[in-house]
Protein backbone atom coordinates (compact mmCIF):
# COMPACT_ATOMS: atom_id res chain seq x y z
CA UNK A 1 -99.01 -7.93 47.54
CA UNK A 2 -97.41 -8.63 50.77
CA UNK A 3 -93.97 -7.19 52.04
CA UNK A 4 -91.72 -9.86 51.37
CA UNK A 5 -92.81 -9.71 47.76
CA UNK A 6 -92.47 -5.83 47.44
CA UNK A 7 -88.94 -7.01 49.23
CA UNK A 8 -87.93 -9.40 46.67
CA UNK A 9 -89.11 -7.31 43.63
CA UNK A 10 -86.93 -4.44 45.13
CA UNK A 11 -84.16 -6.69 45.33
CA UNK A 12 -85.06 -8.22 41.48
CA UNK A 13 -85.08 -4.53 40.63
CA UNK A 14 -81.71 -3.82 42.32
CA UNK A 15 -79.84 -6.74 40.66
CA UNK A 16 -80.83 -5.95 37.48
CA UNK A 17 -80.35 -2.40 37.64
CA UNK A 18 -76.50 -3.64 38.96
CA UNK A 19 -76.49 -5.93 35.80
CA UNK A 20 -77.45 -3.23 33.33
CA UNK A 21 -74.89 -0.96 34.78
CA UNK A 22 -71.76 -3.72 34.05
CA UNK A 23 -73.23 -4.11 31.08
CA UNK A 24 -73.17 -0.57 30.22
CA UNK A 25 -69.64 -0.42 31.27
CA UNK A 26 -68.89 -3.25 28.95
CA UNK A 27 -69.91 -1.76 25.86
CA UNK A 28 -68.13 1.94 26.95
CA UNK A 29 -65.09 -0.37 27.25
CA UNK A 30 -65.68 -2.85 24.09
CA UNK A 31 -66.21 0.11 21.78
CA UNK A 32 -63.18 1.88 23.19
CA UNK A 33 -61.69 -1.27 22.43
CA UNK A 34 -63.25 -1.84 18.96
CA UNK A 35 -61.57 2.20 18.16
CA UNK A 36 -57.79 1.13 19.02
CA UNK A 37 -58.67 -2.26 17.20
CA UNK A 38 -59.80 0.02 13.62
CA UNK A 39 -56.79 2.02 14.00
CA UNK A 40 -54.57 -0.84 14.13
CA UNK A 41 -56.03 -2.06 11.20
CA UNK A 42 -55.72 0.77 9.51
CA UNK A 43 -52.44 1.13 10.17
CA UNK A 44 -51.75 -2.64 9.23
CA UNK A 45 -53.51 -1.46 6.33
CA UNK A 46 -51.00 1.05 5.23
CA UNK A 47 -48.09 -0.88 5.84
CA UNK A 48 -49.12 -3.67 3.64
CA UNK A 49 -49.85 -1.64 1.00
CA UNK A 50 -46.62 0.27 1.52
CA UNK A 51 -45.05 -3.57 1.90
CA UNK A 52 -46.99 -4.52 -1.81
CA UNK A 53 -45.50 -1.50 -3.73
CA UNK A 54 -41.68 -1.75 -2.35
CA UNK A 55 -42.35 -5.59 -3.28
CA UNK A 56 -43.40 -4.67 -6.94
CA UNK A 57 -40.76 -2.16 -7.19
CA UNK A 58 -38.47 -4.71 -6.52
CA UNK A 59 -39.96 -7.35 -8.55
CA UNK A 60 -39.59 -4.48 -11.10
CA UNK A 61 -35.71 -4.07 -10.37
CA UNK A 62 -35.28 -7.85 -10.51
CA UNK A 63 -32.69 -9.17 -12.65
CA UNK A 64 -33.92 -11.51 -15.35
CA UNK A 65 -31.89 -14.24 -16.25
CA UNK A 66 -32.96 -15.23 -19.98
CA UNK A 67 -32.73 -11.62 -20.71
CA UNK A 68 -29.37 -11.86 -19.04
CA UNK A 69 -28.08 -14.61 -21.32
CA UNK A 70 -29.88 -13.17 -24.49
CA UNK A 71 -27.91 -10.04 -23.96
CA UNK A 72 -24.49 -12.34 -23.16
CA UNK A 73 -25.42 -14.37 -26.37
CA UNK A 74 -25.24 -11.08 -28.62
CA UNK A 75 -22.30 -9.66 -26.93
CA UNK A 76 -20.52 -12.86 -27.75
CA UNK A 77 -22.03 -12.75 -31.42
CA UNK A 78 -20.60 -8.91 -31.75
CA UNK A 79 -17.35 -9.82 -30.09
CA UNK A 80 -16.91 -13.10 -32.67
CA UNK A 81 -16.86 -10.63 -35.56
CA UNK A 82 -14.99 -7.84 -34.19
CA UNK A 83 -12.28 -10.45 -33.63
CA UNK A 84 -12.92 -11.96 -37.20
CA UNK A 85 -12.80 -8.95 -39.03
């Protein structure tokens, strides 16, 4: 092996020593990345569960209109023989 082929491996060596390194420094900052992205979630998480159970509350608290008019319908019926008696 001659010297400009020790020079070239060195430099082979070098650039991939450079590309390792970036890619080192791209997974620290992906994974830090991937953490802030899984507590976002979570937190999206919570609020749409906390968003499902105020909607089913509501749903709950929702007026119902053929129970509405049922209850109209026997108010009327009671009312018609109050008056008649």
């Amino acid at each position: 092996m001659d010297i400009r082929s020790l020079d070239a491996l060195d430099e082979k060596i070098g650039r991939l020593l450079r590309k390792l390194e970036s890619m080192q420094e791209d997974r620290a900052r992906l994974e830090r990345e991937i953490g802030e992205l899984a507590e976002r979630h979570a937190d999206a998480m919570k609020e749409l569960d906390s968003a499902r159970k105020r909607a089913a509350e509501l749903e709950e608290n929702q007026r119902d209109p053929g129970q509405e008019e049922l209850i109209r319908s026997k108010i009327a019926a009671l009312l018609s023989k109050l008056e008649a008696a």
